[in-house]
N, C-alpha and C. Protein backbone atom coordinates (compact mmCIF):
# COMPACT_ATOMS: atom_id res chain seq x y z
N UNK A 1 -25.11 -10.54 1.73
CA UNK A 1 -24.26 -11.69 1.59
C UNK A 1 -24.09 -12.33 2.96
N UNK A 2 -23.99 -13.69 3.05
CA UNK A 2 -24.41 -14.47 4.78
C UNK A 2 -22.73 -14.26 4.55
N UNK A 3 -22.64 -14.46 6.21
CA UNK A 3 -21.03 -14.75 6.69
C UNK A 3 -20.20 -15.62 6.37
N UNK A 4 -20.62 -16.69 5.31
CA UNK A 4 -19.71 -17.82 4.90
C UNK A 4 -19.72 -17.58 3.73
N UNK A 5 -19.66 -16.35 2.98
CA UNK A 5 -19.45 -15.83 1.70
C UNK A 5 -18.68 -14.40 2.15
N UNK A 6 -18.40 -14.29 3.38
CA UNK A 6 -17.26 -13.31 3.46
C UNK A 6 -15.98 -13.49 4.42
N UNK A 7 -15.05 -13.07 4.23
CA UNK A 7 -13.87 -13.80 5.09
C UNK A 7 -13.36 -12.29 5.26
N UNK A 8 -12.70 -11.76 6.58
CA UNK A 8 -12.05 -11.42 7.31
C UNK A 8 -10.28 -12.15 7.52
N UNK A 9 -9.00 -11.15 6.93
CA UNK A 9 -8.03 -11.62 7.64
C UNK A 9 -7.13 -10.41 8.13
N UNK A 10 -6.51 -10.81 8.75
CA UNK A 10 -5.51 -9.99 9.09
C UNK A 10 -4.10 -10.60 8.84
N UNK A 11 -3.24 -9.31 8.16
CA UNK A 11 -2.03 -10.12 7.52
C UNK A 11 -1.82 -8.25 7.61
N UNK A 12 0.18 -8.95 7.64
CA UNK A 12 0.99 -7.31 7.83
C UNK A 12 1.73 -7.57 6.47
N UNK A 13 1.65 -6.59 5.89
CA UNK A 13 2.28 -6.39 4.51
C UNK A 13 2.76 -4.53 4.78
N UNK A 14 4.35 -4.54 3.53
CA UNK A 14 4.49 -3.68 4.40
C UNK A 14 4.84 -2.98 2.40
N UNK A 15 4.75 -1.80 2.22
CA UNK A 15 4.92 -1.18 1.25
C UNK A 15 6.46 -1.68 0.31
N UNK A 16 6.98 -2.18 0.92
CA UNK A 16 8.20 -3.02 0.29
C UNK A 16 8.11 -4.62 0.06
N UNK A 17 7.27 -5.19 0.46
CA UNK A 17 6.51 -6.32 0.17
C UNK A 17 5.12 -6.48 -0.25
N UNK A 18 5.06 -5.45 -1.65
CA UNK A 18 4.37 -5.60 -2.51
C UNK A 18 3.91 -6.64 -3.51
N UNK A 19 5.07 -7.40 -3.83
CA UNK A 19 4.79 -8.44 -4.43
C UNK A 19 4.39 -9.42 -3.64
N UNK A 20 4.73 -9.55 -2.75
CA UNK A 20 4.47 -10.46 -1.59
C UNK A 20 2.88 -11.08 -1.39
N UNK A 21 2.26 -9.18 -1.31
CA UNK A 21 0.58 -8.81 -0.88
C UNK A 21 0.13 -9.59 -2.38
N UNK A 22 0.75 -8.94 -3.01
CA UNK A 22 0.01 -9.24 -4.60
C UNK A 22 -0.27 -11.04 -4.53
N UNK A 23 1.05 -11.69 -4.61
CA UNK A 23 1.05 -12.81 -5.17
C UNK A 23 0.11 -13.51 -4.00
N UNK A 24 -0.16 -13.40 -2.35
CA UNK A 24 -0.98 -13.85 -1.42
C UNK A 24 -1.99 -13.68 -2.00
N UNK A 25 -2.70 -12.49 -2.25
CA UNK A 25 -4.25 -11.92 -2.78
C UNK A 25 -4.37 -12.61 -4.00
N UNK A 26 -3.85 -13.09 -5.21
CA UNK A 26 -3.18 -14.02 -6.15
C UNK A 26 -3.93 -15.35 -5.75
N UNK A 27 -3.13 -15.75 -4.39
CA UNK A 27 -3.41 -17.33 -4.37
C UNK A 27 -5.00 -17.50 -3.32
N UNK A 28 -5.26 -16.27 -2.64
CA UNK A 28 -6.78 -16.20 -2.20
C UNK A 28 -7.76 -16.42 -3.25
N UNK A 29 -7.44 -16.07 -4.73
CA UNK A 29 -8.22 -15.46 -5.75
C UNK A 29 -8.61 -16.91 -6.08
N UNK A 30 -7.02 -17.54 -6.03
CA UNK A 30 -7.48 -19.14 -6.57
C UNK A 30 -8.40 -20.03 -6.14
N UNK A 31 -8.06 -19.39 -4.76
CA UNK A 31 -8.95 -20.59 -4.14
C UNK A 31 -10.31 -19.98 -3.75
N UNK A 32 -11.03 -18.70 -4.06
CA UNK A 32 -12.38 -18.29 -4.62
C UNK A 32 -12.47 -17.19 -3.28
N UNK A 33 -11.65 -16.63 -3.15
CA UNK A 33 -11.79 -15.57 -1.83
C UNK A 33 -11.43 -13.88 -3.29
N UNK A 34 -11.93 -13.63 -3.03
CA UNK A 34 -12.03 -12.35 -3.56
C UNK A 34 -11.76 -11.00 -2.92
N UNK A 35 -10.78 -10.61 -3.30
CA UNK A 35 -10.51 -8.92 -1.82
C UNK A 35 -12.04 -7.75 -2.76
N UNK A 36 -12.50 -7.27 -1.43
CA UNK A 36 -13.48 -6.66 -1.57
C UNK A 36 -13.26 -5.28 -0.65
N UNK A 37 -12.42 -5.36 0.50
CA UNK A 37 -12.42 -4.22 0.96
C UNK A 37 -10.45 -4.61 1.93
N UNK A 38 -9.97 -3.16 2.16
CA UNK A 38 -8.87 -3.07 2.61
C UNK A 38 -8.65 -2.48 3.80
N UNK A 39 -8.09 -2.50 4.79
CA UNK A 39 -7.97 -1.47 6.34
C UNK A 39 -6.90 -1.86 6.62
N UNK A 40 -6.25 -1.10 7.55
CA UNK A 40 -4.94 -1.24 8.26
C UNK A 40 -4.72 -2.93 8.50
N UNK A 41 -3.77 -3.82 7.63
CA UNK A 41 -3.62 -4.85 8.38
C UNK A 41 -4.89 -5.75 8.41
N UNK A 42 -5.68 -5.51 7.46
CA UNK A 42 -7.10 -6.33 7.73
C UNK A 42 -7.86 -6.11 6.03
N UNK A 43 -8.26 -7.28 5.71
CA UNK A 43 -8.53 -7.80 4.32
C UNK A 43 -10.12 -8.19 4.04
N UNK A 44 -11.15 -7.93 3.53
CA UNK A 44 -12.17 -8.44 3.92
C UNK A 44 -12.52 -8.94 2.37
N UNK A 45 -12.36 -10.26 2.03
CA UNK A 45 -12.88 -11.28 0.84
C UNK A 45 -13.95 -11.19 1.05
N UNK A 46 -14.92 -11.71 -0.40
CA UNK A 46 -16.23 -12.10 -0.87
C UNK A 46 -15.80 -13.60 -1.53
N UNK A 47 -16.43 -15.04 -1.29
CA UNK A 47 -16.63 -15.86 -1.53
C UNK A 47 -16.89 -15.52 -3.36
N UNK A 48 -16.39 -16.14 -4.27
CA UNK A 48 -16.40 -15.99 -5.88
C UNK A 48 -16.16 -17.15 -6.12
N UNK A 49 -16.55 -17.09 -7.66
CA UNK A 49 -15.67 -18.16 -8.27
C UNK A 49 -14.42 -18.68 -8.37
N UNK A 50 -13.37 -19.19 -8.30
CA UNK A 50 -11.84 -19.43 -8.20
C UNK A 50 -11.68 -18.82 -9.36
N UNK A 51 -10.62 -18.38 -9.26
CA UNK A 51 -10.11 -17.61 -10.56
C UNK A 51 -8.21 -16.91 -10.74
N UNK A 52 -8.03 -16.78 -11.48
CA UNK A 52 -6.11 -16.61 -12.01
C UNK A 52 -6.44 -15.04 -11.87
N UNK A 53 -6.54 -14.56 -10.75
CA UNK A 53 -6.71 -12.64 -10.65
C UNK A 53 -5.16 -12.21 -10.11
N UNK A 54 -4.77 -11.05 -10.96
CA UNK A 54 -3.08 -10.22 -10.53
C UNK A 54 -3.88 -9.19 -10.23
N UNK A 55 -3.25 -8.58 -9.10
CA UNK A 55 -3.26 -7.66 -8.09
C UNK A 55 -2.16 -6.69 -8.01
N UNK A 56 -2.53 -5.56 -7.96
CA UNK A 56 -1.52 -4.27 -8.72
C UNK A 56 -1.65 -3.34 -7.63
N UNK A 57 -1.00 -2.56 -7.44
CA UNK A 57 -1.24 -1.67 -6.17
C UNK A 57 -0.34 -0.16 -7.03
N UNK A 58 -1.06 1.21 -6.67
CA UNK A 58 -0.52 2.24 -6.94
C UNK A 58 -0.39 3.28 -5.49
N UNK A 59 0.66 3.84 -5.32
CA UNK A 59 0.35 4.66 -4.23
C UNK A 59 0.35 6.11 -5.22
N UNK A 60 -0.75 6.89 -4.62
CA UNK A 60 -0.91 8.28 -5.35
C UNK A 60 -1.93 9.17 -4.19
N UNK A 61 -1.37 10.57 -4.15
CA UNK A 61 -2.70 10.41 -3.27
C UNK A 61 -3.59 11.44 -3.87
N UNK A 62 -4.42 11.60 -3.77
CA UNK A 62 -5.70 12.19 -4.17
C UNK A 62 -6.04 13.35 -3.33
N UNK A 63 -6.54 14.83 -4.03
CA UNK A 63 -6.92 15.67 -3.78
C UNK A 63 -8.01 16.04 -3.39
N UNK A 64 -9.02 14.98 -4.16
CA UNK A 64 -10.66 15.07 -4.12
C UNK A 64 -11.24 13.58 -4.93
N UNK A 65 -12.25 13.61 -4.44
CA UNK A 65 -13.01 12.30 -5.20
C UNK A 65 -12.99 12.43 -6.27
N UNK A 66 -13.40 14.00 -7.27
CA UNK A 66 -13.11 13.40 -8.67
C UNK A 66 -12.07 13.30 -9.19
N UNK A 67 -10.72 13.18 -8.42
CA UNK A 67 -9.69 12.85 -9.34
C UNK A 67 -9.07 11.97 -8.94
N UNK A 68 -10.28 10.97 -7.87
CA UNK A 68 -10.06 9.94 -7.84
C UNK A 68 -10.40 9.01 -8.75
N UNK A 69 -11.76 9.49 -9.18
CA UNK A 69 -12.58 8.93 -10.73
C UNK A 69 -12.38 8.71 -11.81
N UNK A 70 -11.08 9.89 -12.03
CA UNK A 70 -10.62 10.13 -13.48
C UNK A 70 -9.99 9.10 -13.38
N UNK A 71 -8.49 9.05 -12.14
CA UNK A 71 -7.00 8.66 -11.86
C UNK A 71 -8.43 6.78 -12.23
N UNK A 72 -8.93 6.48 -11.22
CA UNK A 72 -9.26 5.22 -11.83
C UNK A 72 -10.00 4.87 -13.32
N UNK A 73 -11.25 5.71 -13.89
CA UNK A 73 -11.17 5.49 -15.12
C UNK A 73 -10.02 5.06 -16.34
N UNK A 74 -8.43 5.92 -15.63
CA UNK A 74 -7.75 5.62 -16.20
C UNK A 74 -7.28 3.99 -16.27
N UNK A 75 -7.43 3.69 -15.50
CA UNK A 75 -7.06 1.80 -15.15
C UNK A 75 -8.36 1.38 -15.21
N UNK A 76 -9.49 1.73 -15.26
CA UNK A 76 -10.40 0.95 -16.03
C UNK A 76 -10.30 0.61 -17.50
N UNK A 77 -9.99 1.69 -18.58
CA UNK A 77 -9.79 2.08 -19.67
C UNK A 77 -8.75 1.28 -20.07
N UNK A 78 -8.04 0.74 -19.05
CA UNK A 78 -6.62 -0.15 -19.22
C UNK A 78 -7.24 -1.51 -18.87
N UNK A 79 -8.29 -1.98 -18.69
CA UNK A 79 -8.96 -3.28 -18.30
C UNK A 79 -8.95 -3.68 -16.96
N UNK A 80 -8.21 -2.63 -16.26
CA UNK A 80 -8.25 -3.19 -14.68
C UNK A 80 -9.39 -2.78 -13.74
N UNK A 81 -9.64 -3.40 -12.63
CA UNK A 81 -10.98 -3.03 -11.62
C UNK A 81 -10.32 -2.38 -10.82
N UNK A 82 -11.22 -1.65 -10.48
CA UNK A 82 -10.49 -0.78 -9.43
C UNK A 82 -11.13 -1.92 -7.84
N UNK A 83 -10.49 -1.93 -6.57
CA UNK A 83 -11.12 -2.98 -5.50
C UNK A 83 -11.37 -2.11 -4.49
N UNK A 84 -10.27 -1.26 -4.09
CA UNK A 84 -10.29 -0.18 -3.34
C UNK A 84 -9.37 0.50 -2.66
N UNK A 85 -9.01 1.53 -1.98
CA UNK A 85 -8.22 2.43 -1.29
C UNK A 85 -7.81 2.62 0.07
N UNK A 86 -6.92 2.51 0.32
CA UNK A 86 -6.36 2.30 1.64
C UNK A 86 -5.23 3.81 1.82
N UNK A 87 -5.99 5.47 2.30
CA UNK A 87 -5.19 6.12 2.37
C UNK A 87 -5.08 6.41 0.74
N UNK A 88 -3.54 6.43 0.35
CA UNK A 88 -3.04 6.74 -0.66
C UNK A 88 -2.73 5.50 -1.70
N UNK A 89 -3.14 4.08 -1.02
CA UNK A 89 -2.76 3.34 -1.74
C UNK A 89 -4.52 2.86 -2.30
N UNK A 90 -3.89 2.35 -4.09
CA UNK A 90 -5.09 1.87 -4.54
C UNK A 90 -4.91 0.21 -5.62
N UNK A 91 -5.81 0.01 -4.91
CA UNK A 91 -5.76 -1.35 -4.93
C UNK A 91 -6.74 -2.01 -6.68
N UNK A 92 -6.05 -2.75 -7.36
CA UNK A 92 -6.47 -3.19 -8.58
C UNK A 92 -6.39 -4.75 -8.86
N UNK A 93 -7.06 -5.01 -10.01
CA UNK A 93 -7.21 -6.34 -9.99
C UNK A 93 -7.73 -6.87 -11.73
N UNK A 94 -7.43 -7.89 -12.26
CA UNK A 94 -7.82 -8.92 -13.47
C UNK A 94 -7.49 -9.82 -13.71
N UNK A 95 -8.38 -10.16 -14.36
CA UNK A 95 -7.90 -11.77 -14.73
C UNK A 95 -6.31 -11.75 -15.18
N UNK A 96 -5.62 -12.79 -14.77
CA UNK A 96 -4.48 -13.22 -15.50
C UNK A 96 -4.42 -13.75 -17.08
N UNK A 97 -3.63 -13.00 -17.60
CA UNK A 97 -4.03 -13.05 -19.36
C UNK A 97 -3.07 -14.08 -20.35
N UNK A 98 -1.71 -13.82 -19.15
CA UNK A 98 -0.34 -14.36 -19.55
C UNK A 98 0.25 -13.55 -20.74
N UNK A 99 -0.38 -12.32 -21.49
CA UNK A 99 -0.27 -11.48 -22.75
C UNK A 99 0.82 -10.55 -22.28
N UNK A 100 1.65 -10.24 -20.77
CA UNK A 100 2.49 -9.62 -20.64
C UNK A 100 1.85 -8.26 -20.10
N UNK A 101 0.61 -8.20 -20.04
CA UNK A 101 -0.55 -6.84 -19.61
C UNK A 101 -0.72 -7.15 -18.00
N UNK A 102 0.04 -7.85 -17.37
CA UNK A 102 -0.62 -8.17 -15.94
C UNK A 102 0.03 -7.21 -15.04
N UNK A 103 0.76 -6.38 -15.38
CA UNK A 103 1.39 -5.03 -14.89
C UNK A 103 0.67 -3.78 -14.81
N UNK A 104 0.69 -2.72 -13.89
CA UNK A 104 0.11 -1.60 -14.04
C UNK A 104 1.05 -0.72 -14.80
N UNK A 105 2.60 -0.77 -14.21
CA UNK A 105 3.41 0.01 -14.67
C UNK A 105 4.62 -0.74 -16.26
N UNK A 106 4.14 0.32 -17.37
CA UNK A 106 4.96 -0.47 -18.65
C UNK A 106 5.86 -0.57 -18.27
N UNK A 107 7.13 0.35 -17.79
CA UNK A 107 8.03 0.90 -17.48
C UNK A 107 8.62 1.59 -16.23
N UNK A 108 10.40 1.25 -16.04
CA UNK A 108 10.87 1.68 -14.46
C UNK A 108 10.68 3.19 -14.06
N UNK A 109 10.61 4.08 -14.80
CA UNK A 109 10.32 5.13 -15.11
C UNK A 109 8.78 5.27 -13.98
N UNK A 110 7.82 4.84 -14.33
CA UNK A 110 6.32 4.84 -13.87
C UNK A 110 6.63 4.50 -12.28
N UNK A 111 7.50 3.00 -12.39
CA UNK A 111 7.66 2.58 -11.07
C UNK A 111 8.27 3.47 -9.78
N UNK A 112 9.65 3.97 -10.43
CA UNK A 112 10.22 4.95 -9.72
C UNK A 112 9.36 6.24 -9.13
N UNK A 113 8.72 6.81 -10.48
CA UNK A 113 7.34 7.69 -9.46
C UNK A 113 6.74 7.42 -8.58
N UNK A 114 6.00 6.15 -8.57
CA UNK A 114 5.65 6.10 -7.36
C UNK A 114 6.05 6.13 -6.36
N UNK A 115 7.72 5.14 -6.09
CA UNK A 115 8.18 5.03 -4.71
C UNK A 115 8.89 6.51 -4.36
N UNK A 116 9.07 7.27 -5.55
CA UNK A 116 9.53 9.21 -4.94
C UNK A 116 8.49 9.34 -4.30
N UNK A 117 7.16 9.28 -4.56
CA UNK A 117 5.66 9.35 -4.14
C UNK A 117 5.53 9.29 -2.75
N UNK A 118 5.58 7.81 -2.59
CA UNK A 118 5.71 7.52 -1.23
C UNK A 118 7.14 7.65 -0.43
N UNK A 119 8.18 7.61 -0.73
CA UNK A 119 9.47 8.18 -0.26
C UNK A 119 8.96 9.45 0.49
N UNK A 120 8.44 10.38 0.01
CA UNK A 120 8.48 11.42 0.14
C UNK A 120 7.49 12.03 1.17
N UNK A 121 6.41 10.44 1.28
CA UNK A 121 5.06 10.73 2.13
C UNK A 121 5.85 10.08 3.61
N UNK A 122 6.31 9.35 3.41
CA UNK A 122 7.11 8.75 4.64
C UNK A 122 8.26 9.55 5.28
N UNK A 123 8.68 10.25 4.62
CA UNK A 123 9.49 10.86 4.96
C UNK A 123 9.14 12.54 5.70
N UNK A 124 8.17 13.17 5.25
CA UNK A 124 6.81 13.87 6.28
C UNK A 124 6.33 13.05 7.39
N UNK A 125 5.80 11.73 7.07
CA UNK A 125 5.19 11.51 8.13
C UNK A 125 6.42 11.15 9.68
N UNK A 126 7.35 10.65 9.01
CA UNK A 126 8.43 10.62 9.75
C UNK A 126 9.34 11.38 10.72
N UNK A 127 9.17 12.88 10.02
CA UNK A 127 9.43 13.98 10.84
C UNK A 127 8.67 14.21 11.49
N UNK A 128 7.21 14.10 11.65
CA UNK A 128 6.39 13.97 12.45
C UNK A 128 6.38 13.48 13.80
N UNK A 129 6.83 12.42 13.39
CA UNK A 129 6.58 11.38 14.20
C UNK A 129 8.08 11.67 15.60
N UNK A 130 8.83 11.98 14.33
CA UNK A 130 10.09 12.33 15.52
C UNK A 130 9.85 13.63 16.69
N UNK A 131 9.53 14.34 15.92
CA UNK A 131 9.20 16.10 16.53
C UNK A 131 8.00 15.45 17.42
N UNK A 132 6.98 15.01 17.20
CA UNK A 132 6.11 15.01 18.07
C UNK A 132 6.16 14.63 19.75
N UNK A 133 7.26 13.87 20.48
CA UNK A 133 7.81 13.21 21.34
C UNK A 133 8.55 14.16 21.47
N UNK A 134 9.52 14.50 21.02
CA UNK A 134 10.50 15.56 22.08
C UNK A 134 9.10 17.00 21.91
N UNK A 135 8.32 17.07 21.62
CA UNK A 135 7.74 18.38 21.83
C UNK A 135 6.71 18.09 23.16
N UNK A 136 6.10 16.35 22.73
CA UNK A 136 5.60 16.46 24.06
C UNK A 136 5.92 16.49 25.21
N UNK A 137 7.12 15.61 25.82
CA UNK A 137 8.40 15.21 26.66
C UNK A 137 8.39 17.08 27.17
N UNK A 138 8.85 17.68 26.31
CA UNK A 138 9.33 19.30 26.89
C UNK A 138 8.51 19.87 27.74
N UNK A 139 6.96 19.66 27.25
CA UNK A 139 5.59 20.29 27.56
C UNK A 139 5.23 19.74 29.22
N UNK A 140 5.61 18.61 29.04
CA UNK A 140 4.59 17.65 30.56
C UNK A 140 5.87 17.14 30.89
N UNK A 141 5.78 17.18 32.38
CA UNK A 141 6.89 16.65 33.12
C UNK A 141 6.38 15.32 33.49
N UNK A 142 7.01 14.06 32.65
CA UNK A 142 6.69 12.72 33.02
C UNK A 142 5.34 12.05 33.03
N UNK A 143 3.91 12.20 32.62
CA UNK A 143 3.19 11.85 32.75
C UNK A 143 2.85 10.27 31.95
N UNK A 144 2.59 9.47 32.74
CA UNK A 144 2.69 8.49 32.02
C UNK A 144 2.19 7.91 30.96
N UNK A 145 0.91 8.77 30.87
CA UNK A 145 0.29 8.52 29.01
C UNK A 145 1.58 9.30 28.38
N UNK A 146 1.86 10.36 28.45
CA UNK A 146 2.66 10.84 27.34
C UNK A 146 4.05 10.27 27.24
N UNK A 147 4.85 9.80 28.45
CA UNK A 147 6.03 8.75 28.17
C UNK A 147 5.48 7.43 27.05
N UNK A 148 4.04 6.50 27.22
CA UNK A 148 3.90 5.90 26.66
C UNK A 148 3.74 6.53 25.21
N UNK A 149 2.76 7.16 25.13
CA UNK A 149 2.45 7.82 23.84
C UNK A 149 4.09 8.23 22.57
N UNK A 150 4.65 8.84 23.55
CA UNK A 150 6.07 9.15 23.07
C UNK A 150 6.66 7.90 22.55
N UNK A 151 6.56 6.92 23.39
CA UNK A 151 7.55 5.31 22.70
C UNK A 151 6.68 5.09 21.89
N UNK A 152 5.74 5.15 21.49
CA UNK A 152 4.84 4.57 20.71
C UNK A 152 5.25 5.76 19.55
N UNK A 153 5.14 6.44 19.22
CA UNK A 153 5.61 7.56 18.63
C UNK A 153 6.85 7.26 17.76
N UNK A 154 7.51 6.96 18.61
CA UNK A 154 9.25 7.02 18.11
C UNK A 154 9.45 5.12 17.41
N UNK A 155 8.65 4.49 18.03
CA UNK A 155 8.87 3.03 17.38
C UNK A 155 8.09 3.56 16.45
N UNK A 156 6.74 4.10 16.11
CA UNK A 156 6.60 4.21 15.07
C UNK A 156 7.44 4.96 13.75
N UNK A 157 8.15 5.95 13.99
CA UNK A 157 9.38 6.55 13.43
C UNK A 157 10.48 5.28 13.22
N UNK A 158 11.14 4.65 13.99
CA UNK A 158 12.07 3.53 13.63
C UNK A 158 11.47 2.54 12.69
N UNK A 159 10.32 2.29 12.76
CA UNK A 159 9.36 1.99 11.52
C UNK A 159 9.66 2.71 10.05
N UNK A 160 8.98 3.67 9.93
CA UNK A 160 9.08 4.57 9.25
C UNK A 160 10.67 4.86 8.36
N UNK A 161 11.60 5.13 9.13
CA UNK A 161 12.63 5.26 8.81
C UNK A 161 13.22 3.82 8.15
N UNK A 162 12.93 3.04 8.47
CA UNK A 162 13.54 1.14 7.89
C UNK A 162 12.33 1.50 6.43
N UNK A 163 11.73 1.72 6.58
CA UNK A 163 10.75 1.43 5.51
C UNK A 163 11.62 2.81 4.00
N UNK A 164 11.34 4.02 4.53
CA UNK A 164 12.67 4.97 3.47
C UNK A 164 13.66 4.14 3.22
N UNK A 165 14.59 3.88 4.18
CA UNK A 165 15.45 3.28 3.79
C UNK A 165 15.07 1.39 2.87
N UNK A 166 14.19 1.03 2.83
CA UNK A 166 14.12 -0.28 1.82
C UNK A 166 13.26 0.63 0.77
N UNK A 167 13.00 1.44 0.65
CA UNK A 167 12.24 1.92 -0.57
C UNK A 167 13.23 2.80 -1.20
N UNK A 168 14.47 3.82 -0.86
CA UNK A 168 15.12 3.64 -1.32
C UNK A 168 15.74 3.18 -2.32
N UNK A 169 16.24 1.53 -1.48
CA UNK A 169 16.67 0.34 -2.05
C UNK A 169 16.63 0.45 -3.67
N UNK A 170 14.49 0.18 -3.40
CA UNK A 170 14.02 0.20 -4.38
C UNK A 170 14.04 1.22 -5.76
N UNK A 171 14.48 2.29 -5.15
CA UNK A 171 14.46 3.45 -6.14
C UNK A 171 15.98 3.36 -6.62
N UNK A 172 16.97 3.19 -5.99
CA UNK A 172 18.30 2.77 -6.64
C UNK A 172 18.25 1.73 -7.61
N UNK A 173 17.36 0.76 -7.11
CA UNK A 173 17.86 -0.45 -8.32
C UNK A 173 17.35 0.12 -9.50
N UNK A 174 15.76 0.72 -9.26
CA UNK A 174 14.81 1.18 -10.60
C UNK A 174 15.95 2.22 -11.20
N UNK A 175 16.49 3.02 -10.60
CA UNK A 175 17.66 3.96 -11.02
C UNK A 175 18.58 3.29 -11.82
N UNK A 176 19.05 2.59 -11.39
CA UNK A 176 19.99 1.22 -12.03
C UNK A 176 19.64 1.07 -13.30
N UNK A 177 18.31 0.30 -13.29
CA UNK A 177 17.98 -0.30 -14.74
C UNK A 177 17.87 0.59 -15.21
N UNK A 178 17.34 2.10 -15.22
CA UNK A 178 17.30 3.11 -16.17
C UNK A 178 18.41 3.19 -16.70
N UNK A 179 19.47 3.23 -16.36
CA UNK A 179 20.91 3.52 -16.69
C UNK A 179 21.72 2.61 -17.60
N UNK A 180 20.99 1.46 -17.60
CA UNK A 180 21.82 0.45 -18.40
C UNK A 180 20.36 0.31 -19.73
């Protein structure tokens, strides 16, 4: 495929601005950019036809490739494409039907799993991230990669931690509607 049938962007979307990613990748679709591959912060379209495509995202993470095969057969079997995987997140896609099917998840129930899912991955990686800086700090007296390394470390944790806390959010409200 020549280079003016593929587009490169970079855009920050953050696991709580899901709909956000969706409805952007949404209005790329319209205007004939197609997501074909995913990386940190970086989007790589294929030139297509314009088209009404909803964009679904699951975080799950996977043990092995074949149960990555199954876990997507299953959303094939449901009419959706699978586009691709970023980590634990997996990325889906179809035409817009307007039939009320443009959802992955029927129910708050489904939704809430996931964000325990990732709640729970953030919240590992988070302790991580904290412990790792005071363990290095103890080890080396002042060296200036590891002072940097350390801030870099810990903003990534103040990251981390804002992000639990809006996913959360999210798991209270889904909590909510279960209840009523």
């Amino acid at each position: 495929m020549s280079e003016r049938n593929i587009r490169t962007v970079h855009k920050v979307f953050f696991a709580w601005n899901e709909e956000a990613e969706a409805s952007w990748l949404q209005q790329m679709s319209l205007q004939g950019w197609h997501l074909e591959e995913v990386s940190i912060f970086t989007y790589r379209f294929a030139r297509g036809k314009p088209g009404d495509v909803v964009y679904r995202f699951d975080f799950r993470p996977m043990k092995n490739r074949k149960e990555l095969e199954e876990y997507v057969g299953l959303f094939e079997d449901a009419g959706w494409q699978y586009v691709a995987s970023l980590s634990s997140w997996h990325y889906f896609r179809k035409e817009k039907t307007g039939d009320g099917c443009d959802k992955i998840f029927s129910d708050n129930r489904s939704k809430l799993e996931k964000y325990r899912r990732l709640q729970l991955t953030m919240f590992v990686t988070s302790n991580a991230a904290l412990i790792s800086p005071i363990y290095l700090l103890r080890i080396v007296n002042n060296q200036p990669i590891i002072l940097l390394l350390s801030g870099l470390l810990i903003a990534l944790d103040v990251l981390l931690l804002y992000g639990i806390l809006r996913i959360t959010k999210l798991i209270r409200s889904l909590r909510k509607d279960l209840k009523e």
